[in-house]
Every structure is written in C-alpha cells, then in structure tokens.
PDB file of N, CA and C in Angstrom:
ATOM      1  N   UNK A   1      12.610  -9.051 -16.078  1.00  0.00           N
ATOM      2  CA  UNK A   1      11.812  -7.831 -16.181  1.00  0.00           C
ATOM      3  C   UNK A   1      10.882  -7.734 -14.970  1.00  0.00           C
ATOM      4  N   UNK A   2      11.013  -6.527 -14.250  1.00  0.00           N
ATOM      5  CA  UNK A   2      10.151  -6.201 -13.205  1.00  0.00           C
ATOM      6  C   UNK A   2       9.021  -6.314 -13.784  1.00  0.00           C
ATOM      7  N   UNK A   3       7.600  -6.860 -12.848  1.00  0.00           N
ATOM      8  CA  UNK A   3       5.886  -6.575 -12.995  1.00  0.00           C
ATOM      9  C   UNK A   3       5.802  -4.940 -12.558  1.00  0.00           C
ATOM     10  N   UNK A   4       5.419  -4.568 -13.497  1.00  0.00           N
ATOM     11  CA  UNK A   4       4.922  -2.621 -13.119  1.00  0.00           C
ATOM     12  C   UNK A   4       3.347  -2.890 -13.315  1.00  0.00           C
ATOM     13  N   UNK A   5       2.688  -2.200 -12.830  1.00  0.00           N
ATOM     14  CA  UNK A   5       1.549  -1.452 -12.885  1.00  0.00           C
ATOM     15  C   UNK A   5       1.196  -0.050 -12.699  1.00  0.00           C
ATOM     16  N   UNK A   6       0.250   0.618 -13.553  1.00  0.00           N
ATOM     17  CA  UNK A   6      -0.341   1.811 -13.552  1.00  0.00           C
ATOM     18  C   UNK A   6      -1.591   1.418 -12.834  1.00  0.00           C
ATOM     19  N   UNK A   7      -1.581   2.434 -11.746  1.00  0.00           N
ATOM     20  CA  UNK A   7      -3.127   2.307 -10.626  1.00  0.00           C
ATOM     21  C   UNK A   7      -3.401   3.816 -10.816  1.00  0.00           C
ATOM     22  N   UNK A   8      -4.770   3.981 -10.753  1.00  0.00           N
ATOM     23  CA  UNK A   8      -5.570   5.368 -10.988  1.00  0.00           C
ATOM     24  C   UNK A   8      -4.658   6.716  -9.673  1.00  0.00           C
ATOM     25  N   UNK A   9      -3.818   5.866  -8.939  1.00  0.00           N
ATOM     26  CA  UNK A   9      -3.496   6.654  -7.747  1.00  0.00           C
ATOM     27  C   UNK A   9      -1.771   6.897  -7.811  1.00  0.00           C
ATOM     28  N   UNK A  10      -1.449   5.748  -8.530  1.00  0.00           N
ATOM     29  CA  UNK A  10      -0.011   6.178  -9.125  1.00  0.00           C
ATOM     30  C   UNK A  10       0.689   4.848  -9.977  1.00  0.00           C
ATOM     31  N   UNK A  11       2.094   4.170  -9.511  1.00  0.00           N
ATOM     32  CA  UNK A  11       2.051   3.258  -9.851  1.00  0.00           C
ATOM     33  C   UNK A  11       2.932   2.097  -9.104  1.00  0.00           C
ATOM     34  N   UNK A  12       2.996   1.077  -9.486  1.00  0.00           N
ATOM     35  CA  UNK A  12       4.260   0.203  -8.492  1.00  0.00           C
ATOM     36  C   UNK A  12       4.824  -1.459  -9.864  1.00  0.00           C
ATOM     37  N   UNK A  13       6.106  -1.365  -8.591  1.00  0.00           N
ATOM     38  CA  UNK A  13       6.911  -2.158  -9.294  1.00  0.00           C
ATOM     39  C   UNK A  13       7.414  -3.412  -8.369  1.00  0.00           C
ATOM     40  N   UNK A  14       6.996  -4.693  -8.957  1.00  0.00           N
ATOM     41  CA  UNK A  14       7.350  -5.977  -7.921  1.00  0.00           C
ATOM     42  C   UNK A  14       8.732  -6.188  -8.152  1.00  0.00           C
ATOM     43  N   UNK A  15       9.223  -6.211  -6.887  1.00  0.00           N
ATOM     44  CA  UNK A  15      10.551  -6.475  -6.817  1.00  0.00           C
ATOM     45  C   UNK A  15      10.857  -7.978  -6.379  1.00  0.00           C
ATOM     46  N   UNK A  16      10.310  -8.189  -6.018  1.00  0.00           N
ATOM     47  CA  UNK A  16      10.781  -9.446  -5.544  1.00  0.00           C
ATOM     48  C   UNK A  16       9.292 -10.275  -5.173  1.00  0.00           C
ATOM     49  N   UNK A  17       9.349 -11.733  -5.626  1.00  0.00           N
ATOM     50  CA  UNK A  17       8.000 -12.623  -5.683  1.00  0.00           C
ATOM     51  C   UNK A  17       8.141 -13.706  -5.325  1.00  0.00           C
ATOM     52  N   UNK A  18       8.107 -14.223  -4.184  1.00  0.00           N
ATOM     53  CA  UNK A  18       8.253 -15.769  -3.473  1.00  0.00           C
ATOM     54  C   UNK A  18       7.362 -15.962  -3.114  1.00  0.00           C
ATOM     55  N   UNK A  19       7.731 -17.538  -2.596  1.00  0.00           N
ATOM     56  CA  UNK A  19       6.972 -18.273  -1.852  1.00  0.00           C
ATOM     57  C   UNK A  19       5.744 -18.097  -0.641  1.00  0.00           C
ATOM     58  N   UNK A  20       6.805 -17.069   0.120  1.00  0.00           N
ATOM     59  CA  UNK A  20       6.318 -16.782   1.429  1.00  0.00           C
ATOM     60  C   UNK A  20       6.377 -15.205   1.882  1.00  0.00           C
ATOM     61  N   UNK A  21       6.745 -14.499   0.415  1.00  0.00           N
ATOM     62  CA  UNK A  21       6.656 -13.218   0.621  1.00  0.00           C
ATOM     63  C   UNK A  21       6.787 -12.348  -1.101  1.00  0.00           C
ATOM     64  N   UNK A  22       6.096 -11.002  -0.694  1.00  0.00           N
ATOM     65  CA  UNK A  22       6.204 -10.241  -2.326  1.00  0.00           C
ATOM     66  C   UNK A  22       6.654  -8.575  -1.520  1.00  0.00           C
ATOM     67  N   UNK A  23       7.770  -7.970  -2.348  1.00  0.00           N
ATOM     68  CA  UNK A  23       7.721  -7.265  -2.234  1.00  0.00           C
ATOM     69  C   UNK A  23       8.331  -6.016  -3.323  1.00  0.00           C
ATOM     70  N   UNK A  24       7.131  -4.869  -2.912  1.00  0.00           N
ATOM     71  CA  UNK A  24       6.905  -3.780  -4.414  1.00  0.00           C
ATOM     72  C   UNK A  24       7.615  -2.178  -3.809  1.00  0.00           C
ATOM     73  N   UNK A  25       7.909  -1.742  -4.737  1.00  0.00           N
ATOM     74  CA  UNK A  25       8.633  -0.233  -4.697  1.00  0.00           C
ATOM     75  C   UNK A  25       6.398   0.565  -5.403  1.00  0.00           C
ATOM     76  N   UNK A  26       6.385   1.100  -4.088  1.00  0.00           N
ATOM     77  CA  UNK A  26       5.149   2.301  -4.576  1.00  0.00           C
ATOM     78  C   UNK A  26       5.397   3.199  -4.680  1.00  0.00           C
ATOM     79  N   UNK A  27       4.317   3.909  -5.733  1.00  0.00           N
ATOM     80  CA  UNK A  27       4.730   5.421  -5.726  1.00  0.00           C
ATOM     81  C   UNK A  27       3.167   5.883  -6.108  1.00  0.00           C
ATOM     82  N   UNK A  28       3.599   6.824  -4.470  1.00  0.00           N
ATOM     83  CA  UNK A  28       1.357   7.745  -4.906  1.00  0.00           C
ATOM     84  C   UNK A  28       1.835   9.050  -5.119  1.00  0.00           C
ATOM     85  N   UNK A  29       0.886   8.926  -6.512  1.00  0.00           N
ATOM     86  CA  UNK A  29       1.548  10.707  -7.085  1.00  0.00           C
ATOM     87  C   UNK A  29       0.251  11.519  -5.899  1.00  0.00           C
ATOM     88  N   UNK A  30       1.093  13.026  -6.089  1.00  0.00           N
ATOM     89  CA  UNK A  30       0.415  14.071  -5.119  1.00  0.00           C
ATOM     90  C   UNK A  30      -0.694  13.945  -5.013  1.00  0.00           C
ATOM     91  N   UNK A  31      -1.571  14.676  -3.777  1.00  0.00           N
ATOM     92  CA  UNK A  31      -3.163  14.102  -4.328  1.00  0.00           C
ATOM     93  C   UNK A  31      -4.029  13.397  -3.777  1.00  0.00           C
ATOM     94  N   UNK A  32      -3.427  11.835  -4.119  1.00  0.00           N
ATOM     95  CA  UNK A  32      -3.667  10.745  -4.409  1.00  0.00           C
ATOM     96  C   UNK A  32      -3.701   9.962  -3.474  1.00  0.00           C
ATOM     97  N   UNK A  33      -4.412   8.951  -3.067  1.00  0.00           N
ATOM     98  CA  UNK A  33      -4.915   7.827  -1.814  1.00  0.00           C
ATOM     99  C   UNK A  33      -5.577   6.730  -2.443  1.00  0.00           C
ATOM    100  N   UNK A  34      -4.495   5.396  -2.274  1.00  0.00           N
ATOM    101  CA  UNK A  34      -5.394   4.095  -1.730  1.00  0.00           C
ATOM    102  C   UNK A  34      -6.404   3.785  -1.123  1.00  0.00           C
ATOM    103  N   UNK A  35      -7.111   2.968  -2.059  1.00  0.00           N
ATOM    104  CA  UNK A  35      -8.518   2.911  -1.434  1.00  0.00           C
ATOM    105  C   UNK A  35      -8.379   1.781   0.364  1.00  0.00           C
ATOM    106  N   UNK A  36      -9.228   2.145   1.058  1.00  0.00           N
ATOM    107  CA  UNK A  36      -9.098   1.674   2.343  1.00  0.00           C
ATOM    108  C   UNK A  36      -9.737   0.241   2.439  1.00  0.00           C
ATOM    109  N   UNK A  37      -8.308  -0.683   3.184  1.00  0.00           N
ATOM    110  CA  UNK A  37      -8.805  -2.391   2.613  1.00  0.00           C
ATOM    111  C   UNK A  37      -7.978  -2.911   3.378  1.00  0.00           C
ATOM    112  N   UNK A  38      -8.206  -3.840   3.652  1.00  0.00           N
ATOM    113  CA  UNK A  38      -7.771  -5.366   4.373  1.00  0.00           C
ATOM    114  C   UNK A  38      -7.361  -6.751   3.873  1.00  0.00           C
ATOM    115  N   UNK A  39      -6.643  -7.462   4.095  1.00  0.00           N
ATOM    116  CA  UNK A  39      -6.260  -8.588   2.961  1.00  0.00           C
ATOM    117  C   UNK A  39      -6.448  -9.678   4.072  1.00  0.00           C
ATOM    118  N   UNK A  40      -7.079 -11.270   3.881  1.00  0.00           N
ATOM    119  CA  UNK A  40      -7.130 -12.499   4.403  1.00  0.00           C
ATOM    120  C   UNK A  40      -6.203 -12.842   4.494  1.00  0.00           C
ATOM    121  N   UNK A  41      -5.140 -12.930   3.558  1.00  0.00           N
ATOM    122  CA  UNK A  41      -4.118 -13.841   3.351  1.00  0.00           C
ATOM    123  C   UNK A  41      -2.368 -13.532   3.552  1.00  0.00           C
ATOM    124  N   UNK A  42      -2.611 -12.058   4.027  1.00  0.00           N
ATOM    125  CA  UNK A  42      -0.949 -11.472   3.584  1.00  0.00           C
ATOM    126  C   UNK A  42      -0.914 -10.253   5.136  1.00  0.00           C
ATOM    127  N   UNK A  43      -0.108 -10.213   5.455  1.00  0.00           N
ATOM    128  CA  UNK A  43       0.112  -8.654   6.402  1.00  0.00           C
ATOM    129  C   UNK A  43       1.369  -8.276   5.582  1.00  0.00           C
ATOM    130  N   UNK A  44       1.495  -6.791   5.889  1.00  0.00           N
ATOM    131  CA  UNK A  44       2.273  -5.871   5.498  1.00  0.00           C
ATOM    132  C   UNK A  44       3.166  -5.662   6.171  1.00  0.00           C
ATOM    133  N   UNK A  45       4.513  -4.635   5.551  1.00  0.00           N
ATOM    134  CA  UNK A  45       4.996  -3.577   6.260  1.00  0.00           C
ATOM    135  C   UNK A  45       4.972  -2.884   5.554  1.00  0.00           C
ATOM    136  N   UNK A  46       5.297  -1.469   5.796  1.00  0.00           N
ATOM    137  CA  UNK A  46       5.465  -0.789   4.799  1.00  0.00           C
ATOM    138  C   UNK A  46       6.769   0.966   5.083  1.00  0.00           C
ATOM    139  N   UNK A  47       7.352   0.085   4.212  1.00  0.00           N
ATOM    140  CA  UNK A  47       8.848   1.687   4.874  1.00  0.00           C
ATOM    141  C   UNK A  47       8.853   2.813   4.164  1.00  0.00           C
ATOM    142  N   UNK A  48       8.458   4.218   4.494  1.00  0.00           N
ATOM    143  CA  UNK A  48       8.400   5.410   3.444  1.00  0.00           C
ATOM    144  C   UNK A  48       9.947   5.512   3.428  1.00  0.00           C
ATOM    145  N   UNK A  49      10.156   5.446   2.430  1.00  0.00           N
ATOM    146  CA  UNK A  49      11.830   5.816   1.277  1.00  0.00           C
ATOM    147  C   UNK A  49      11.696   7.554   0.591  1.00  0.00           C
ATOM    148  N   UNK A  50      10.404   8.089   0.785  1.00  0.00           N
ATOM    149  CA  UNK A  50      10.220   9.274  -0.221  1.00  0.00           C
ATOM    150  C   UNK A  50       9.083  10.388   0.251  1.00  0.00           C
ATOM    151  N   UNK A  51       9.413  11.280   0.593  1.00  0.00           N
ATOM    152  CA  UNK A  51       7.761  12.048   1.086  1.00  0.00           C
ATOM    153  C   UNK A  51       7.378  11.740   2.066  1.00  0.00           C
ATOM    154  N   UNK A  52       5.853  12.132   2.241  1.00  0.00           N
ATOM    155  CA  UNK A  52       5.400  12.378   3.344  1.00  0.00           C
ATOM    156  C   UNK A  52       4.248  11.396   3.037  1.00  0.00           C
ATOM    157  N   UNK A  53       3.812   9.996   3.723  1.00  0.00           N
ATOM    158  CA  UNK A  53       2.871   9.552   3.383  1.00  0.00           C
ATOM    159  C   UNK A  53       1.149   9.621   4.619  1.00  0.00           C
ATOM    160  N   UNK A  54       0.305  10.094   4.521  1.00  0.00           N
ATOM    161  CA  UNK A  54      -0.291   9.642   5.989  1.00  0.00           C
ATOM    162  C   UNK A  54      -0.967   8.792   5.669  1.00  0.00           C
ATOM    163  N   UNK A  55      -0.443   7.794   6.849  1.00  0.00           N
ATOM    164  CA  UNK A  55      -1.198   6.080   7.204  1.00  0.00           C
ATOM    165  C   UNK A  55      -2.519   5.960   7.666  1.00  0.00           C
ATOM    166  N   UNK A  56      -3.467   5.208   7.603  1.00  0.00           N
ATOM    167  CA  UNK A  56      -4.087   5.087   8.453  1.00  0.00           C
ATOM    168  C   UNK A  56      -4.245   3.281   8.802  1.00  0.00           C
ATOM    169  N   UNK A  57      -4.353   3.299   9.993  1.00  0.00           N
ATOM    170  CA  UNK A  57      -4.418   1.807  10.749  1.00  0.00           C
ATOM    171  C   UNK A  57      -5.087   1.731  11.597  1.00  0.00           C
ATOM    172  N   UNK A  58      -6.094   0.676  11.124  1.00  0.00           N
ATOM    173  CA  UNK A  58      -7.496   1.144  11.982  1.00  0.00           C
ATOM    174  C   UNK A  58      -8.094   2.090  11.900  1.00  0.00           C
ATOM    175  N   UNK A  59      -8.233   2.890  13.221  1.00  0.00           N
ATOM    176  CA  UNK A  59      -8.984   3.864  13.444  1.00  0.00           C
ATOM    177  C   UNK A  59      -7.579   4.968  13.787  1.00  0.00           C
ATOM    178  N   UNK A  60      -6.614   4.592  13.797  1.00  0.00           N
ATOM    179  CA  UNK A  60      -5.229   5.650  13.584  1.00  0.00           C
ATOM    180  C   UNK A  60      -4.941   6.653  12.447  1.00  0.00           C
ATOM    181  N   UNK A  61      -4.471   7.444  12.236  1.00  0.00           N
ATOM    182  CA  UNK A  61      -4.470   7.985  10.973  1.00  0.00           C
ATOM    183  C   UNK A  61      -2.968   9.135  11.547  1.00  0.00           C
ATOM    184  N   UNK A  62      -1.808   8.700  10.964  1.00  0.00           N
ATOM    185  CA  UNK A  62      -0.571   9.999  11.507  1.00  0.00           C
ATOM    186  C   UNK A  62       0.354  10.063   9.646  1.00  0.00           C
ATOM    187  N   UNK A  63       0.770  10.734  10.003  1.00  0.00           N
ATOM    188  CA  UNK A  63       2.318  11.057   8.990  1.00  0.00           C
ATOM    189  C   UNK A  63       3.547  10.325   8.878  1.00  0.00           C
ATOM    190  N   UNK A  64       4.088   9.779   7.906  1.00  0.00           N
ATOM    191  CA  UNK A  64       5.135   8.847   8.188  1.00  0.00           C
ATOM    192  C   UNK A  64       6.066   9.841   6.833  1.00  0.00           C
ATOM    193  N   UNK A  65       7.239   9.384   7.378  1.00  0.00           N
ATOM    194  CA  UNK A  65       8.298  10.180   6.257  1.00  0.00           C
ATOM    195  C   UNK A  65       9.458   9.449   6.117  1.00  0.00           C
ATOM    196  N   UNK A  66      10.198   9.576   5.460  1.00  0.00           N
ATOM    197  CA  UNK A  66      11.479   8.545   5.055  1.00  0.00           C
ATOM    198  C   UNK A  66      12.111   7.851   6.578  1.00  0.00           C
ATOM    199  N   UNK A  67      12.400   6.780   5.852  1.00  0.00           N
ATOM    200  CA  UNK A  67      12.820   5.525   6.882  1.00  0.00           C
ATOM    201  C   UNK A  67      11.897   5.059   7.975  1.00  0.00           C
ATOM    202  N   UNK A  68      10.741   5.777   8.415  1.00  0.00           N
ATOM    203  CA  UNK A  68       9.416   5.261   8.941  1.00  0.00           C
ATOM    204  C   UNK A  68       9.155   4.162   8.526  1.00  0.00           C
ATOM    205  N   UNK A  69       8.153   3.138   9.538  1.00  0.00           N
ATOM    206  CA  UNK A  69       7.939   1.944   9.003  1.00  0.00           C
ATOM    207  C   UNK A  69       6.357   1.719  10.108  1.00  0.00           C
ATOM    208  N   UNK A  70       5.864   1.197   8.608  1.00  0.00           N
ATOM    209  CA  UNK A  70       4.367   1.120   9.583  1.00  0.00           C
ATOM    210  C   UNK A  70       3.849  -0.549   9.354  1.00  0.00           C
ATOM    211  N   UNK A  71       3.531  -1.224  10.698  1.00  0.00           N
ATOM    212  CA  UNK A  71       3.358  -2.393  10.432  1.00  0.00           C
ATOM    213  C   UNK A  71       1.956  -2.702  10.104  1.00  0.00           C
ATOM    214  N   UNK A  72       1.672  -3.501   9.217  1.00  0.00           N
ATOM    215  CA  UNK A  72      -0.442  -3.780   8.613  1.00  0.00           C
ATOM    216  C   UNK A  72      -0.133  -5.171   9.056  1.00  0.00           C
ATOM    217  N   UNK A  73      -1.233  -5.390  10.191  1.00  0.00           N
ATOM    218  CA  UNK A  73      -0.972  -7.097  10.845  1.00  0.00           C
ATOM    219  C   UNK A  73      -2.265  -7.897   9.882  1.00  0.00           C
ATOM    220  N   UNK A  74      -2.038  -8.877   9.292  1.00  0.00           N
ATOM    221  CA  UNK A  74      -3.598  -9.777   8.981  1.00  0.00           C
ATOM    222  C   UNK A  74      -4.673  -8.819   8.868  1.00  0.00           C
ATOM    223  N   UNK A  75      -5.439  -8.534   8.364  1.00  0.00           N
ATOM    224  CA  UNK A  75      -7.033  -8.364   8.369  1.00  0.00           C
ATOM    225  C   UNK A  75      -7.357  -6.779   9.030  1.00  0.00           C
ATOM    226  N   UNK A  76      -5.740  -6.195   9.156  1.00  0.00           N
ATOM    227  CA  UNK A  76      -6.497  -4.853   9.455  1.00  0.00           C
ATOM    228  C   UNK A  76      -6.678  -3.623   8.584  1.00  0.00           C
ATOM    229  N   UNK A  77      -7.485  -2.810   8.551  1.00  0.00           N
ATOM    230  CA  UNK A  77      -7.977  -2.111   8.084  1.00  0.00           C
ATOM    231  C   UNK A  77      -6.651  -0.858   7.538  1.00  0.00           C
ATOM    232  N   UNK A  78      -6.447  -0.329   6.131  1.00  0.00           N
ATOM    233  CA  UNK A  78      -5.257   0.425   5.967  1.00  0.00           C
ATOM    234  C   UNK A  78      -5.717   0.940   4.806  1.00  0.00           C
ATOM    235  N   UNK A  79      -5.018   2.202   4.726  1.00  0.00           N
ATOM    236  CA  UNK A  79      -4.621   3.097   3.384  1.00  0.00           C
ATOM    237  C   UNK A  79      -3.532   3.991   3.984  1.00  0.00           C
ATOM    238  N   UNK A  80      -3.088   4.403   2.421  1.00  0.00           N
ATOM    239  CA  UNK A  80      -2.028   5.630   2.588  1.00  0.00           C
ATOM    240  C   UNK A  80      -2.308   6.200   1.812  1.00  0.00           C
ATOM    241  N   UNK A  81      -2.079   7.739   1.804  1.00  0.00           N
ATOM    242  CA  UNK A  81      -2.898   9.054   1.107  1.00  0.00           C
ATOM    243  C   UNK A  81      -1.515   9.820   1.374  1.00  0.00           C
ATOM    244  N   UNK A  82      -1.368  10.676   0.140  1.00  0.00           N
ATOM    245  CA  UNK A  82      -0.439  11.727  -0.343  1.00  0.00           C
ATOM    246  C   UNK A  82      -0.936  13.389  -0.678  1.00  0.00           C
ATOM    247  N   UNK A  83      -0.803  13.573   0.741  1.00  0.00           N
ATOM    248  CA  UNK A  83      -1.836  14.859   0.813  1.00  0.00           C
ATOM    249  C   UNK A  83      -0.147  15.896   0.408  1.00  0.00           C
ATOM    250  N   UNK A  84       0.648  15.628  -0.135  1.00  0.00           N
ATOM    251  CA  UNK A  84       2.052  16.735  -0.300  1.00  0.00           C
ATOM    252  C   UNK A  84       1.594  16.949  -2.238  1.00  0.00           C
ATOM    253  N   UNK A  85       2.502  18.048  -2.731  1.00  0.00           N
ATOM    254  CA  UNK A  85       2.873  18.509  -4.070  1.00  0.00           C
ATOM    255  C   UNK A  85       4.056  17.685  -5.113  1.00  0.00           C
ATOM    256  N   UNK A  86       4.476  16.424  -4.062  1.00  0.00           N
ATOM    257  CA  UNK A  86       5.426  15.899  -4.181  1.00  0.00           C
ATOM    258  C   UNK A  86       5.398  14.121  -4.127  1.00  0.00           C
ATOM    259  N   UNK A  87       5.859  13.469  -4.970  1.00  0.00           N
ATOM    260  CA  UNK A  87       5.574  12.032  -4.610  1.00  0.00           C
ATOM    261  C   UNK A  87       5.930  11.225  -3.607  1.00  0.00           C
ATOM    262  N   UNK A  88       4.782   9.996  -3.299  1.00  0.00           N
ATOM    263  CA  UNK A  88       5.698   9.275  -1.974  1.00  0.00           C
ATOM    264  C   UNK A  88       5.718   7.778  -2.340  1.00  0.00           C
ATOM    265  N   UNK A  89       6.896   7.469  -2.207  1.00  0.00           N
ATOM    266  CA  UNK A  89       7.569   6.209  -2.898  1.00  0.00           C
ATOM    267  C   UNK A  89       7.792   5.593  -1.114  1.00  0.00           C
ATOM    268  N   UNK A  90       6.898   4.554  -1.451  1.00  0.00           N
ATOM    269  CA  UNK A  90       7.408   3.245  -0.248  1.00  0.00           C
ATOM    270  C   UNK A  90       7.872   2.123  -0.799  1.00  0.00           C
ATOM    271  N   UNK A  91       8.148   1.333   0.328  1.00  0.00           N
ATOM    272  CA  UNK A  91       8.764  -0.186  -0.068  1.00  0.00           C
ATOM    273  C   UNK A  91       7.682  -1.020   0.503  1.00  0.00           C
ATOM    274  N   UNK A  92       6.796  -2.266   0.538  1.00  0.00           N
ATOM    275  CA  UNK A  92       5.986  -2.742   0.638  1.00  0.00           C
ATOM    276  C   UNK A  92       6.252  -4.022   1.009  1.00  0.00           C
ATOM    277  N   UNK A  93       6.347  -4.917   1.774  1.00  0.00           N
ATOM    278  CA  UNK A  93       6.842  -6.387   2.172  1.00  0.00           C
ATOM    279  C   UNK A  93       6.008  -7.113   2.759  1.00  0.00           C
ATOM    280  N   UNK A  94       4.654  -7.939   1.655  1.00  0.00           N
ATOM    281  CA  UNK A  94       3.937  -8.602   1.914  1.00  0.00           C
ATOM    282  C   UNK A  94       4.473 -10.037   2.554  1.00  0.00           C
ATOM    283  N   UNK A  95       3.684 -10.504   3.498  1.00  0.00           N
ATOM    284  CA  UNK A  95       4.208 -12.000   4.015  1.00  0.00           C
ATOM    285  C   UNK A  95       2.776 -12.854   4.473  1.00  0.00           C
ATOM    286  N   UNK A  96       2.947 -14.279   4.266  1.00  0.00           N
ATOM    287  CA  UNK A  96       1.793 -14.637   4.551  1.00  0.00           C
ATOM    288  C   UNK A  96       1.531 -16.447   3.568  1.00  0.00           C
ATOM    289  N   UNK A  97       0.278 -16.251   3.335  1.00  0.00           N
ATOM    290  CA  UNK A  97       0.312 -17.464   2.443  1.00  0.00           C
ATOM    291  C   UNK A  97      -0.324 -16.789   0.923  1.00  0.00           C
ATOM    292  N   UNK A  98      -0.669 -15.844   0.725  1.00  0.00           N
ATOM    293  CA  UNK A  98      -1.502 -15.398  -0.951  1.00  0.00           C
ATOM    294  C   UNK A  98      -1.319 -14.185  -1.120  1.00  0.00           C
ATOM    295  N   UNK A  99      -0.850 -13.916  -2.020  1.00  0.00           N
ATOM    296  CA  UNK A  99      -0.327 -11.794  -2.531  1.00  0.00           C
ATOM    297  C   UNK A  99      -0.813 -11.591  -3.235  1.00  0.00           C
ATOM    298  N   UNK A 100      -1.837 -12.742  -4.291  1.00  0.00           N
ATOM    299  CA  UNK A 100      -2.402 -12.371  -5.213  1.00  0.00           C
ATOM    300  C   UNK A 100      -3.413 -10.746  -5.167  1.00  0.00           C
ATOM    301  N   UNK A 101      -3.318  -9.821  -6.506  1.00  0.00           N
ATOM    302  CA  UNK A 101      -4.272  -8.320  -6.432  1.00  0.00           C
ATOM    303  C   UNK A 101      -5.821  -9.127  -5.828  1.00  0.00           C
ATOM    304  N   UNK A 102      -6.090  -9.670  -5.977  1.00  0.00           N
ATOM    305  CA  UNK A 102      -7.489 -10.445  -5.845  1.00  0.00           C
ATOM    306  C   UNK A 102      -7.851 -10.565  -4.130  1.00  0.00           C
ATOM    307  N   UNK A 103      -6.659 -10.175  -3.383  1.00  0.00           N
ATOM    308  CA  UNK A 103      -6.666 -10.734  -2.081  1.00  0.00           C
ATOM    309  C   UNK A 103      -7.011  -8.755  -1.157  1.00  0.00           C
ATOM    310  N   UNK A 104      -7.295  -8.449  -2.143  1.00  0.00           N
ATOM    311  CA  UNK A 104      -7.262  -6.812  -1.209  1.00  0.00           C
ATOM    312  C   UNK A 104      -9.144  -6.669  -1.370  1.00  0.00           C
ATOM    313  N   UNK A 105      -9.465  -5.775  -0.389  1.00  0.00           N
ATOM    314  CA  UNK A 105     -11.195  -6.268   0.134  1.00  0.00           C
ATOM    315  C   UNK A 105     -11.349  -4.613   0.571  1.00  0.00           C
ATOM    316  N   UNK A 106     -11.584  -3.913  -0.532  1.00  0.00           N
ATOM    317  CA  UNK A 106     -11.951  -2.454  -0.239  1.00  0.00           C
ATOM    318  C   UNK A 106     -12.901  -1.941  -0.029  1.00  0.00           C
ATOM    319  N   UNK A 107     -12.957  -1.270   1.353  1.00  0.00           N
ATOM    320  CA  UNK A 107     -13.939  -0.652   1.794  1.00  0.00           C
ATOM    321  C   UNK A 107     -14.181   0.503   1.782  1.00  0.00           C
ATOM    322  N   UNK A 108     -13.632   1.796   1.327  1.00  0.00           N
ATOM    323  CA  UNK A 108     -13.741   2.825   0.323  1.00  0.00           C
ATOM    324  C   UNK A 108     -12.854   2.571  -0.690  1.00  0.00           C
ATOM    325  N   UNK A 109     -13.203   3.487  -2.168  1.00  0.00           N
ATOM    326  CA  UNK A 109     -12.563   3.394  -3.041  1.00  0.00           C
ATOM    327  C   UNK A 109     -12.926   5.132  -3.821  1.00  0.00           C
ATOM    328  N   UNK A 110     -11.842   5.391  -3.911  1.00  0.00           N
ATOM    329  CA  UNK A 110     -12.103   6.988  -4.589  1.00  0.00           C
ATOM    330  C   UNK A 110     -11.886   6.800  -6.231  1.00  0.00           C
ATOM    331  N   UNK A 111     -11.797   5.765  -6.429  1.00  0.00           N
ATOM    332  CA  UNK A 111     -11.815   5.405  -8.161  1.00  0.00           C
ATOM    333  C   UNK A 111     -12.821   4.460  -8.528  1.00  0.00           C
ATOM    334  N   UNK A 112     -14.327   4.316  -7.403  1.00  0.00           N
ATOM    335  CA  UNK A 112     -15.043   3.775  -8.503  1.00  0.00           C
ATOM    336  C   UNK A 112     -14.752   2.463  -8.478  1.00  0.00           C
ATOM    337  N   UNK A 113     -13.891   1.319  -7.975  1.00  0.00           N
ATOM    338  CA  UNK A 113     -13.810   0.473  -7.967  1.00  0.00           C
ATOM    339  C   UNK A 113     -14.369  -0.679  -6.875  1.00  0.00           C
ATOM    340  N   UNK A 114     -14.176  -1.955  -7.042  1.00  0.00           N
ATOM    341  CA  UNK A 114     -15.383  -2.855  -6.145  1.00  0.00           C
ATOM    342  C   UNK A 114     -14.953  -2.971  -4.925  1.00  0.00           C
ATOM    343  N   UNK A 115     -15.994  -2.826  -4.062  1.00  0.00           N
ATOM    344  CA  UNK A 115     -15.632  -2.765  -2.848  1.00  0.00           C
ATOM    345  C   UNK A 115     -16.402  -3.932  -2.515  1.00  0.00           C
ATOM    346  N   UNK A 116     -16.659  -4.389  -1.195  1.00  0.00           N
ATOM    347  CA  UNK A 116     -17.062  -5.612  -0.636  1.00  0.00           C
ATOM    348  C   UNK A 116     -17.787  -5.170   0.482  1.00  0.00           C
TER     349      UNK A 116
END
C-alpha cells in the first residue's frame, strides 16, 4: 500500500522509499502553493507530468509544464504554486541522507503552519 497524504494545498503519494532516495507523485489543486522551504538533508528534482506549475528557486521564479524538470540542490530555497483552473501533478525524487516530513524548514507558509 502506497503512503498518501492530504496537505492543506493538495495531496501526494510515496512511491518509492529507500535508502538513499524517496520518491512521491504530487498533486497541487488550482490555487494552491507550497509553503517556501529548504531541507538539510535531501535535494530534489522535480518533473511536471501535469499542468502548469511555477517554480521558484532562489530568487528565480518561471513556469514549468509537462516533462520540465527543475533541479532543488541541498539547502536551497523552493516552492511551487498552481496559479491554473486545473491540477499540477509532479514526480518528486528526493536524494540525500534523511526524507523524513520533519526535514522541510519553512519560511513562508500560507496555511498557518511552523516556520523557522
């Protein structure tokens, strides 16, 4: 049985959970944006499969759309926001040494939640 979660912004599903890597199918309903955060322990990629997602990295901020791939190195600063009428489903491929939820360090949050 896949790990699912419901997040205030949409929801996701772990597909796969190792050693040295985790990786989840997302989906941000319309709207809707990840709060902006950085992780110690893990870098990203992240491939839009669905919609229109806009990234931001760093101080970057563009549009990514199916088969796009945006790389999150160590400790840098990221969100993705679903400014369409329509959902955007990515693929997510954490790598590193810790994936634990505990390892994300948000520095805005549009739900109210702890930031650091």
């Amino acid at each position: 049985m896949l790990e699912h979660d419901i997040r205030p912004w949409g929801e996701y599903w772990v597909l796969d959970d190792a050693t040295a890597h985790k990786v989840k199918r997302i989906l941000v309903n319309p709207g809707q944006r990840l709060s902006l955060q950085y992780h110690h322990h893990r870098a990203e990629v992240w491939t839009i499969v669905q919609g229109i997602g806009t990234i931001t990295l760093g101080e970057e901020t563009k549009d990514y759309t199916a088969g796009e791939v945006a790389q999150i190195p160590l400790g840098m600063h990221h969100r993705i926001e679903n400014k369409t009428q329509k959902p955007v489903i990515f693929i997510e491929v954490q790598y590193g040494t810790y994936f634990g939820e505990d390892d994300i360090v948000r520095l805005e949050d549009d739900y109210n939640r702890k930031t650091y």
